[in-house]
N, C-alpha and C. Protein backbone atom coordinates (compact mmCIF):
# COMPACT_ATOMS: atom_id res chain seq x y z
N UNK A 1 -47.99 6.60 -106.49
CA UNK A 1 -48.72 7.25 -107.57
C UNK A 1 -50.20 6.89 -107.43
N UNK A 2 -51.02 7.91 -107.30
CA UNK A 2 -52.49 7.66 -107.48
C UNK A 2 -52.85 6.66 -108.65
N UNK A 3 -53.83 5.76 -108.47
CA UNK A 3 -54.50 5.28 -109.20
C UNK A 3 -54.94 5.63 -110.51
N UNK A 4 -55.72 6.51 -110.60
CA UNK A 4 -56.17 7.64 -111.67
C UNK A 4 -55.01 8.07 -112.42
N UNK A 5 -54.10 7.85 -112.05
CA UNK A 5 -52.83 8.63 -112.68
C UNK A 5 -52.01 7.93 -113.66
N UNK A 6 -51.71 6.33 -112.72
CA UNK A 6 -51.65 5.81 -113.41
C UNK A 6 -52.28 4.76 -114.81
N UNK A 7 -53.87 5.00 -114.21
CA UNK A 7 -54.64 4.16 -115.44
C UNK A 7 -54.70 5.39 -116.44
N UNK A 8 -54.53 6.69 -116.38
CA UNK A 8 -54.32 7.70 -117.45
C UNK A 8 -52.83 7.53 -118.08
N UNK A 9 -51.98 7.06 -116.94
CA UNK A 9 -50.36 6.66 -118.38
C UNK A 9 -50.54 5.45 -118.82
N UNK A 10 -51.46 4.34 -118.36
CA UNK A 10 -51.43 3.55 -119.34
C UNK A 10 -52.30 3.55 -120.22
N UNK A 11 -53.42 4.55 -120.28
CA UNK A 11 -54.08 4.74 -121.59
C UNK A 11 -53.19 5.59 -122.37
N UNK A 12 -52.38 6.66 -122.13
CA UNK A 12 -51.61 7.09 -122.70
C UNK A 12 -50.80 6.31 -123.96
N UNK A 13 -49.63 5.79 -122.87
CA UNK A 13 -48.74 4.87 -123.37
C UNK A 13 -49.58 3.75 -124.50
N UNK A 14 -50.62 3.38 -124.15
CA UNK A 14 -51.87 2.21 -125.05
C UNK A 14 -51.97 3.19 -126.99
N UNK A 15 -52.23 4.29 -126.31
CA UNK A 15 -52.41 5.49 -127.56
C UNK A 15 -51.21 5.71 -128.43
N UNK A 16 -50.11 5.50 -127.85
CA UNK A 16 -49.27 6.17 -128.60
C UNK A 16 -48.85 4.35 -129.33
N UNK A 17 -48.96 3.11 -128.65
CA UNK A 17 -48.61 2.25 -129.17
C UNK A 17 -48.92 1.90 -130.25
N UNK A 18 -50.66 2.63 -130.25
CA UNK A 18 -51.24 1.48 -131.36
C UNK A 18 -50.83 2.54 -132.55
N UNK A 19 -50.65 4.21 -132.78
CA UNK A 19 -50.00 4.35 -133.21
C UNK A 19 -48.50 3.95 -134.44
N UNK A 20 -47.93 3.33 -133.32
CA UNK A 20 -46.52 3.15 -133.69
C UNK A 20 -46.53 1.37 -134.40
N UNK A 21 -47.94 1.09 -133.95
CA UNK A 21 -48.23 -0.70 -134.24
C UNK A 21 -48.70 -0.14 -136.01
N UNK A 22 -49.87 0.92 -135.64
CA UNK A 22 -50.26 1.36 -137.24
C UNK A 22 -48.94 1.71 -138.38
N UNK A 23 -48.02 2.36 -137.79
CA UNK A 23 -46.40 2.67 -138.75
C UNK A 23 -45.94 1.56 -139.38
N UNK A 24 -45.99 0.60 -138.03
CA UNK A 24 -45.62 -0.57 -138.44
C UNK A 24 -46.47 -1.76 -139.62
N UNK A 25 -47.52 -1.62 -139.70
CA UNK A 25 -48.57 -2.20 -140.35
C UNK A 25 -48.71 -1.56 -141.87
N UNK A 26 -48.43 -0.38 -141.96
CA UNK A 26 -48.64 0.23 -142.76
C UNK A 26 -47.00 0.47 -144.33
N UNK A 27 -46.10 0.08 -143.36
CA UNK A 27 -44.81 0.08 -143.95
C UNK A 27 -44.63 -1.71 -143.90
N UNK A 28 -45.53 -2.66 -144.06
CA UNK A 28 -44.97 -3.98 -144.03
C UNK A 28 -44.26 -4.27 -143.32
N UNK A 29 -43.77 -4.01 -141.70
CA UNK A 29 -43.07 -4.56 -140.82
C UNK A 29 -43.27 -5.05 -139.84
N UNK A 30 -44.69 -5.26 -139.69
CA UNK A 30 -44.85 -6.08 -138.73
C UNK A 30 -44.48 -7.56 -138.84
N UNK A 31 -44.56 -7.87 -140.45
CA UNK A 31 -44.12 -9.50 -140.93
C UNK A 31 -43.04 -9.99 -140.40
N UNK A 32 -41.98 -8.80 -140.22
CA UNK A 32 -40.67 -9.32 -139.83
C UNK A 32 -40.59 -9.53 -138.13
N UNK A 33 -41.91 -8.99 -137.35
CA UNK A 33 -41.63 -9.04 -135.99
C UNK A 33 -41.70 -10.81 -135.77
N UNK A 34 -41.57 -10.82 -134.60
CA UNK A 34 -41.56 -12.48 -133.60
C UNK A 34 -42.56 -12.68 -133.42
N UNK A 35 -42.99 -14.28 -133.55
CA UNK A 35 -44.06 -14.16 -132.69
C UNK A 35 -44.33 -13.65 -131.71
N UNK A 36 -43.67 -13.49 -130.52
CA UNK A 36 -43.51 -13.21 -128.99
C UNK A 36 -43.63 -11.74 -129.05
N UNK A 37 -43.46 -11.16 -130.40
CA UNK A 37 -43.59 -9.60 -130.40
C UNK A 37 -45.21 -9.77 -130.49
N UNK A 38 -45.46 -9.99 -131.97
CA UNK A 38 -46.92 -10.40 -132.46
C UNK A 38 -47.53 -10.43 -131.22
N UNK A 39 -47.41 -11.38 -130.31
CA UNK A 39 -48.33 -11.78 -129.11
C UNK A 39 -48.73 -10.86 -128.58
N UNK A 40 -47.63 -10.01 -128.10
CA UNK A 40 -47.72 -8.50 -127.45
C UNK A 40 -48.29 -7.58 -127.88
N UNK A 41 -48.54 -7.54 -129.01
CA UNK A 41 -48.90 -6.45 -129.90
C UNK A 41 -50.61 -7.05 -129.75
N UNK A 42 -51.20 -8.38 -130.04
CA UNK A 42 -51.92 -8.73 -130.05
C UNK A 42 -52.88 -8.50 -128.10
N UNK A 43 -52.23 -8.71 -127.23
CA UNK A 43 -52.27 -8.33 -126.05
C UNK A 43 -52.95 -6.74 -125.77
N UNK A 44 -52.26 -5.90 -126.45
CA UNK A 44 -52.41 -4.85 -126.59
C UNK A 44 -53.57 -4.72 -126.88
N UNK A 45 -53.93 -4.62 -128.42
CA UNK A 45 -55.62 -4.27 -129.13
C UNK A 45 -56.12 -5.27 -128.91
N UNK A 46 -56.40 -6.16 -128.06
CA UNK A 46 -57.51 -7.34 -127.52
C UNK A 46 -58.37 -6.49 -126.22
N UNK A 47 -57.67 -5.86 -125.94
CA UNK A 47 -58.07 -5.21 -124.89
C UNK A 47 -59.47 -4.16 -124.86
N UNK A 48 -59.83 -4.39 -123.73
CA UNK A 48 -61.60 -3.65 -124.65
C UNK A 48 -61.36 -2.25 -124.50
N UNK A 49 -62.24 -1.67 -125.80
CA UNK A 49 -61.46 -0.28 -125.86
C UNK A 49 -62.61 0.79 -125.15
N UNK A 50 -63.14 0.14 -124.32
CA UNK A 50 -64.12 1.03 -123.32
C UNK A 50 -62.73 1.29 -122.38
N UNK A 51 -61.73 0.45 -121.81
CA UNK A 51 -60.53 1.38 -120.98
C UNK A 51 -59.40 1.63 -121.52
N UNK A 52 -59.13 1.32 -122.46
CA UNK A 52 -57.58 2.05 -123.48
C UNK A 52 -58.67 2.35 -125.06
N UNK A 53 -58.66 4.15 -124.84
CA UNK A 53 -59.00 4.43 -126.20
C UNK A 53 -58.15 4.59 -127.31
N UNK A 54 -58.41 3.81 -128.41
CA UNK A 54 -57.76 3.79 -129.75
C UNK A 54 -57.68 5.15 -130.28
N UNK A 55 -56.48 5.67 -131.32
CA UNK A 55 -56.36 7.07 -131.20
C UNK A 55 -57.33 6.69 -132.65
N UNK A 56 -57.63 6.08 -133.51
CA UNK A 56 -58.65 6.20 -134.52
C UNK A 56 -59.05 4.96 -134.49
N UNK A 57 -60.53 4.89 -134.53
CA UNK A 57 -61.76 3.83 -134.30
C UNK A 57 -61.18 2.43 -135.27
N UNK A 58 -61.50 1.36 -135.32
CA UNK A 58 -61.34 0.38 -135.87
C UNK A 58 -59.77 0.09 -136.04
N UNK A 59 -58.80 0.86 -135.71
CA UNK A 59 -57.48 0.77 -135.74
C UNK A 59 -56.63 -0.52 -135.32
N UNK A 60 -57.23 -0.12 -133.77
CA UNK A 60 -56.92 -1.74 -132.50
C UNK A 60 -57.42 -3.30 -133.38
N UNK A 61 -58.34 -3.05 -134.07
CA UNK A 61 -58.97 -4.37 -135.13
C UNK A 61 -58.33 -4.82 -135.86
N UNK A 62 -58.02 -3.68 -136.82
CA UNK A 62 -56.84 -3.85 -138.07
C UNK A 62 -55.59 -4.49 -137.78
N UNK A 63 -54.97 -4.17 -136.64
CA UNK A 63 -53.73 -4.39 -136.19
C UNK A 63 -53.80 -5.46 -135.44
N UNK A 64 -54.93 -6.21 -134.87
CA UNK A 64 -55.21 -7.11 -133.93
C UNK A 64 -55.52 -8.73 -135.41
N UNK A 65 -56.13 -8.24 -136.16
CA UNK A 65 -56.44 -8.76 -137.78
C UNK A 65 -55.11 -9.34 -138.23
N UNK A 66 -54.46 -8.25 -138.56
CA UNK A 66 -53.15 -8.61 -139.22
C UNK A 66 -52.18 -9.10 -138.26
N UNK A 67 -52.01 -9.61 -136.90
CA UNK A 67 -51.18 -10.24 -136.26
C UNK A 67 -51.73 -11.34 -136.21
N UNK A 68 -53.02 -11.59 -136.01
CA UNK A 68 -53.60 -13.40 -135.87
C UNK A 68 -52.79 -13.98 -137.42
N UNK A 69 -53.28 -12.90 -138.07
CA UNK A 69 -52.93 -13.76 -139.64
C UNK A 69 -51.89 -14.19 -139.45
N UNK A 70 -50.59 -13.13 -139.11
CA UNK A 70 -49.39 -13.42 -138.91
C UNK A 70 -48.92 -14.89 -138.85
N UNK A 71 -49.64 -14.68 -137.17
CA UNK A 71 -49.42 -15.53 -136.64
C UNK A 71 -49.91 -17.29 -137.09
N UNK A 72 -51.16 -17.55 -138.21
CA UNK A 72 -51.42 -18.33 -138.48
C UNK A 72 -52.88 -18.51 -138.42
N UNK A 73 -53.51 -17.61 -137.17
CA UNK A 73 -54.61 -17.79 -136.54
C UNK A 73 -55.55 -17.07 -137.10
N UNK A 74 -55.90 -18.04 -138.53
CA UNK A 74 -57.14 -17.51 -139.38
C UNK A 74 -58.74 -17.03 -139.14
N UNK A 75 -59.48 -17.60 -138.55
CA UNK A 75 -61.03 -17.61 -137.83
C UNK A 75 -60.46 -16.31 -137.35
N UNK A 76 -59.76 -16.02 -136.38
CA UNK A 76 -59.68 -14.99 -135.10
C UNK A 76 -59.15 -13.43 -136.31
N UNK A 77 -58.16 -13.85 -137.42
CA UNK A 77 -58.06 -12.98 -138.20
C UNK A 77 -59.23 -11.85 -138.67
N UNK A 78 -59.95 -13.22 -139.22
CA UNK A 78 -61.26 -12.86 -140.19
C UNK A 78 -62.19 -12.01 -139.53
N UNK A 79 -62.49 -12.59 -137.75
CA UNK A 79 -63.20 -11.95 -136.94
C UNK A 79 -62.34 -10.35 -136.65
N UNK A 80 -61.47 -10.09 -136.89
CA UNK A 80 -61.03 -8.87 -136.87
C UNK A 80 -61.08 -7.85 -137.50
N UNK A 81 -60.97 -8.63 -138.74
CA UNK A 81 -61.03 -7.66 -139.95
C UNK A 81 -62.72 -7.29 -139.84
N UNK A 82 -63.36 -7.81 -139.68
CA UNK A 82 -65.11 -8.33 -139.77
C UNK A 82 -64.99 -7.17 -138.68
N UNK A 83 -64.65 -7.06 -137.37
CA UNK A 83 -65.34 -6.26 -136.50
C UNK A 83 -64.24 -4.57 -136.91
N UNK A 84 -63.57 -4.52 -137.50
CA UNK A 84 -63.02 -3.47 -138.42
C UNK A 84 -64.00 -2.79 -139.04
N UNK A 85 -64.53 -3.34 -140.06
CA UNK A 85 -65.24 -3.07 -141.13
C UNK A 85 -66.54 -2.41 -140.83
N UNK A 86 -67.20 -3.32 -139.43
CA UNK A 86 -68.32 -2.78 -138.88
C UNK A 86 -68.38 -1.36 -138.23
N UNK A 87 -67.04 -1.45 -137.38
CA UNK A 87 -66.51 -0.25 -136.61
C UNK A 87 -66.69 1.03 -137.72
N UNK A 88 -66.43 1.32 -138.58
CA UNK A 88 -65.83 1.59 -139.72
C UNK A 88 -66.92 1.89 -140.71
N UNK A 89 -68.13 1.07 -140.59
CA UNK A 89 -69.12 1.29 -140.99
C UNK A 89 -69.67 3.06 -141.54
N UNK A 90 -69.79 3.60 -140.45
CA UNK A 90 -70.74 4.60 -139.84
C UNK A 90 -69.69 6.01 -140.39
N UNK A 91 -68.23 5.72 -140.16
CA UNK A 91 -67.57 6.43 -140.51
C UNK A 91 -66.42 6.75 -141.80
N UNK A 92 -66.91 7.36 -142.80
CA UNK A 92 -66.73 7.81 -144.04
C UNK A 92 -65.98 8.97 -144.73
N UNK A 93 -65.37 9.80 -143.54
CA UNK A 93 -64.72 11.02 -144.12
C UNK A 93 -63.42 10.98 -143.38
N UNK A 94 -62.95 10.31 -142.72
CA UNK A 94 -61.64 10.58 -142.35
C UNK A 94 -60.96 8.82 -141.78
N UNK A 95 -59.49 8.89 -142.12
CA UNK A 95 -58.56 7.76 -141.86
C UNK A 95 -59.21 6.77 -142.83
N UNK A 96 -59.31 6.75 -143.79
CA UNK A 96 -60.02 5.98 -144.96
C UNK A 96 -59.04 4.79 -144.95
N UNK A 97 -58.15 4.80 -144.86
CA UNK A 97 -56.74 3.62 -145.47
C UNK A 97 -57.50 2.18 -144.23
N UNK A 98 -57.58 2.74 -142.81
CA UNK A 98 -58.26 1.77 -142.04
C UNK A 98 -59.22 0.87 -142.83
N UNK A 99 -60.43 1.05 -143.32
CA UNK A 99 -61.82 -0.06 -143.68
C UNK A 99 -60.93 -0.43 -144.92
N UNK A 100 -60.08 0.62 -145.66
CA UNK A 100 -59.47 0.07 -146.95
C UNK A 100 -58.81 -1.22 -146.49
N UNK A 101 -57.86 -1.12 -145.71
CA UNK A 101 -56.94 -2.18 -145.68
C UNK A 101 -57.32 -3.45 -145.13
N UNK A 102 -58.56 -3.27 -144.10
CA UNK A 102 -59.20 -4.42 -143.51
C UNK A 102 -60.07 -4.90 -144.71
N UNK A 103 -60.71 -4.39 -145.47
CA UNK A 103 -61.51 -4.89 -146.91
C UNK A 103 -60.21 -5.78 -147.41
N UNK A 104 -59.10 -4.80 -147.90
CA UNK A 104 -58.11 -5.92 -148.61
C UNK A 104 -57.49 -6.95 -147.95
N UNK A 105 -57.32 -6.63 -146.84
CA UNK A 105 -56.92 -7.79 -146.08
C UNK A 105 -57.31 -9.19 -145.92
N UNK A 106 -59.11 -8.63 -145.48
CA UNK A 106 -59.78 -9.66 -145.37
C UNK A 106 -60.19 -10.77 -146.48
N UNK A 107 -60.06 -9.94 -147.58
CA UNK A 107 -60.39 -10.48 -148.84
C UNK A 107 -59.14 -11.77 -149.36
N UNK A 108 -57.85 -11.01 -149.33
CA UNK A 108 -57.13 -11.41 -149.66
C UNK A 108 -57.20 -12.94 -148.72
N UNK A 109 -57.04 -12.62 -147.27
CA UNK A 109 -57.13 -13.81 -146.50
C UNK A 109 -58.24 -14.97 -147.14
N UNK A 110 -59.54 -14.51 -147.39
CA UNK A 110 -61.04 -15.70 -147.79
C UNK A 110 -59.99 -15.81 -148.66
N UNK A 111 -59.39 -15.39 -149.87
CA UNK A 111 -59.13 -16.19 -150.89
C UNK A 111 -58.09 -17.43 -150.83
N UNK A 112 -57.14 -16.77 -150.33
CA UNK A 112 -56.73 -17.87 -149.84
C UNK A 112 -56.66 -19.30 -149.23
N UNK A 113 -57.67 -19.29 -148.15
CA UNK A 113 -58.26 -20.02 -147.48
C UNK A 113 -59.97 -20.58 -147.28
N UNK A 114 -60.32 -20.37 -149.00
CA UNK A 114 -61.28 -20.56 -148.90
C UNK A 114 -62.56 -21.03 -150.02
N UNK A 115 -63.28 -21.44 -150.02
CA UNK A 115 -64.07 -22.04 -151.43
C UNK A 115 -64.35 -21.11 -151.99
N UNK A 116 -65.67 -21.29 -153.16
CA UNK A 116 -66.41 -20.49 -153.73
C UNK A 116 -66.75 -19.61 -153.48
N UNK A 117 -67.70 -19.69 -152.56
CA UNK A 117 -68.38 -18.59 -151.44
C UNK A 117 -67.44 -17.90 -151.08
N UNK A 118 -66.29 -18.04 -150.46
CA UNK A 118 -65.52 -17.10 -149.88
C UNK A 118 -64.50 -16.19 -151.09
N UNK A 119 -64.42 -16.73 -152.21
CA UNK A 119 -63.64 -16.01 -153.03
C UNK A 119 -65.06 -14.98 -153.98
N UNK A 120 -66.10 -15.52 -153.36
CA UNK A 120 -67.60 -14.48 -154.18
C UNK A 120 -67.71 -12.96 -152.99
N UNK A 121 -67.30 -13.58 -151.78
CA UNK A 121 -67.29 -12.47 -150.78
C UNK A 121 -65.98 -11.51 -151.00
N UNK A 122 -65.09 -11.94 -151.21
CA UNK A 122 -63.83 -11.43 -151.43
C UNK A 122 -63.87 -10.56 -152.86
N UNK A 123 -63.94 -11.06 -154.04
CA UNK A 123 -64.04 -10.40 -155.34
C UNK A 123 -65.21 -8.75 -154.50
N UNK A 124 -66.16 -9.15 -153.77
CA UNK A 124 -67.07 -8.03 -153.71
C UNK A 124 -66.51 -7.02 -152.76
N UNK A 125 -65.08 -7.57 -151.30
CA UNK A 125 -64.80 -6.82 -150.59
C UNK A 125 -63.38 -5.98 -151.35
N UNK A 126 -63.14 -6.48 -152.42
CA UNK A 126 -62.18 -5.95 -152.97
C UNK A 126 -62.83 -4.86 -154.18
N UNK A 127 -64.00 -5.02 -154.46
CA UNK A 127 -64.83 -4.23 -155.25
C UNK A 127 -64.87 -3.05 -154.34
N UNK A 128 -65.54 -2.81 -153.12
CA UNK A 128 -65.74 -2.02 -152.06
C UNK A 128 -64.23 -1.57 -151.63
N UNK A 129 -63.64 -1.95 -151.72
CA UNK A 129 -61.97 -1.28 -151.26
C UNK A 129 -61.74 -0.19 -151.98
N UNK A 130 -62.25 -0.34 -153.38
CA UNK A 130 -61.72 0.16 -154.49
C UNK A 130 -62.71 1.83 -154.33
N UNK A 131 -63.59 1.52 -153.36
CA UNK A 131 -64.45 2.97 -153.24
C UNK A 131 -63.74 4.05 -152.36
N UNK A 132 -62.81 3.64 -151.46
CA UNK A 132 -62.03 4.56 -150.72
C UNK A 132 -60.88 4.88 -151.67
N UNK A 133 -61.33 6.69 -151.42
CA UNK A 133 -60.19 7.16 -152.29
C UNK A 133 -59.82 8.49 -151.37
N UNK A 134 -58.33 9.11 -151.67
CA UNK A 134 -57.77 9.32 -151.07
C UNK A 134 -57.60 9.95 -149.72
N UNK A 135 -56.62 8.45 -149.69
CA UNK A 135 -55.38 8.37 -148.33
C UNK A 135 -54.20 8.02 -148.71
N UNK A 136 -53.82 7.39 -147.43
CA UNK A 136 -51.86 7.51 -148.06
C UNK A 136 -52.06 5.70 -148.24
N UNK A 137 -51.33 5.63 -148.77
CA UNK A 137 -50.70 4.67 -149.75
C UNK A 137 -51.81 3.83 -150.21
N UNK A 138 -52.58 4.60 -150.95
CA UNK A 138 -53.64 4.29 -152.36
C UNK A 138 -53.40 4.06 -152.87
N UNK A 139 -52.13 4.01 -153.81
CA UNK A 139 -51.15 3.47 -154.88
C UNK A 139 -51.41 1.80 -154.48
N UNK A 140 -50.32 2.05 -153.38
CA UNK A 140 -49.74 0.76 -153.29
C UNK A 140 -50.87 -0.01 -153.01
N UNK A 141 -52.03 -0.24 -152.18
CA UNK A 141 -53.13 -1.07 -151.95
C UNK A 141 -53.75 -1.47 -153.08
N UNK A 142 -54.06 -0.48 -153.80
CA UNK A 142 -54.37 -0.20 -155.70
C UNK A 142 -53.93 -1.42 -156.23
N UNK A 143 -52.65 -1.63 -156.23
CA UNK A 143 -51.86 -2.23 -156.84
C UNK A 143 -52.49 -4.05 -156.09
N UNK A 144 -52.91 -3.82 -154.95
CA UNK A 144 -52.85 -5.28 -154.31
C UNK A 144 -54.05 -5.86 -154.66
N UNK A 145 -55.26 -4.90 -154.56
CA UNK A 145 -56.55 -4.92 -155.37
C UNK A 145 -56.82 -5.24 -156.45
N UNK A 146 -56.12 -4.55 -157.18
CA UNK A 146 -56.21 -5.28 -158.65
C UNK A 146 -55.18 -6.29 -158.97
N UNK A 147 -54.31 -7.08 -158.48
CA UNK A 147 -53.52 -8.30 -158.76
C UNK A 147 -55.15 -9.14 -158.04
N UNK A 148 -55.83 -8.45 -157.15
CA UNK A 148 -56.64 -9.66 -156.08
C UNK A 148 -57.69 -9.89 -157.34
N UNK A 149 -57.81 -8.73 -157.45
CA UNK A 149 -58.81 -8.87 -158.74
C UNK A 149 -58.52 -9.55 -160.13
N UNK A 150 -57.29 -9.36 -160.31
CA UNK A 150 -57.42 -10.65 -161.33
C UNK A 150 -57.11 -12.24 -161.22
N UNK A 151 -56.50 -12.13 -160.01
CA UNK A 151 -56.53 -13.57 -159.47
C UNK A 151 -57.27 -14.08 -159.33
N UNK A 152 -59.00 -13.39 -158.91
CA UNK A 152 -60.32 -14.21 -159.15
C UNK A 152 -60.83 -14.49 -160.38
N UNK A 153 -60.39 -13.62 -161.21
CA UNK A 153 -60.80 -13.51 -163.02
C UNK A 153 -60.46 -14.96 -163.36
N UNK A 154 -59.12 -15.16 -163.07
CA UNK A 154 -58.31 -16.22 -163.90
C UNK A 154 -59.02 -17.82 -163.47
């Protein structure tokens, strides 16, 4: 098999994964994978996306975000969600649930793991979550936002 041929099925195959990694992220199941899955999955969107393109921008982040956490590996989390958000920046009219979920994510994570400062950054990234409106499962994030939000109140 030519060369070219095959670095086009494994960008392929890369596309349809992160995909099926987003299904998974998005329905709460990645929690239940293995580490040794996690790893893989993490393997995957580590990868620079100048040669496996992500089928929507900041995606590979989100999913790369929420497996460090998984996995334990907070700093490397935060830096995910963080280069999410930036990605994500510029773009405002379509796949909204992406910057949403890395905002709540990330937030949720500082609070957890973190002082003053980090629960003052968090109350504000969960303020900003609350500006993306509709995508799919707005409800349910809704719902995670405002428990986050009153957990800083209290």
């Amino acid at each position: 098999m030519p060369e070219d041929v095959n670095a086009n099925g494994e960008e392929d195959a890369a596309f349809w994964r992160y995909l099926i990694y987003e299904m998974l992220l998005l329905w709460n199941t990645l929690e239940i994978c293995t580490p040794a899955v996690l790893d893989n999955i993490v393997n995957d969107c580590a990868k620079p996306q100048l040669t496996i393109k992500e089928p929507i921008p900041g995606l590979a982040k989100l999913i790369l975000g929420t497996c460090h956490e998984l996995c334990g590996r907070f700093p490397e989390a935060i830096q995910a969600y963080r280069e999410c958000i930036e990605i994500r920046q510029e773009i405002t009219t379509d796949f909204l649930h992406i910057p949403a979920f890395a905002h709540v994510r990330l937030a949720l994570l500082l609070m957890a793991n973190g002082g003053s400062q980090e629960r003052d950054e968090a109350r504000s990234l969960l303020r900003s979550a609350q500006q993306f409106k509709g995508y799919d499962f707005e409800c349910r994030l809704s719902v995670r936002i405002n428990a986050g939000l009153k957990q800083l109140t209290a």
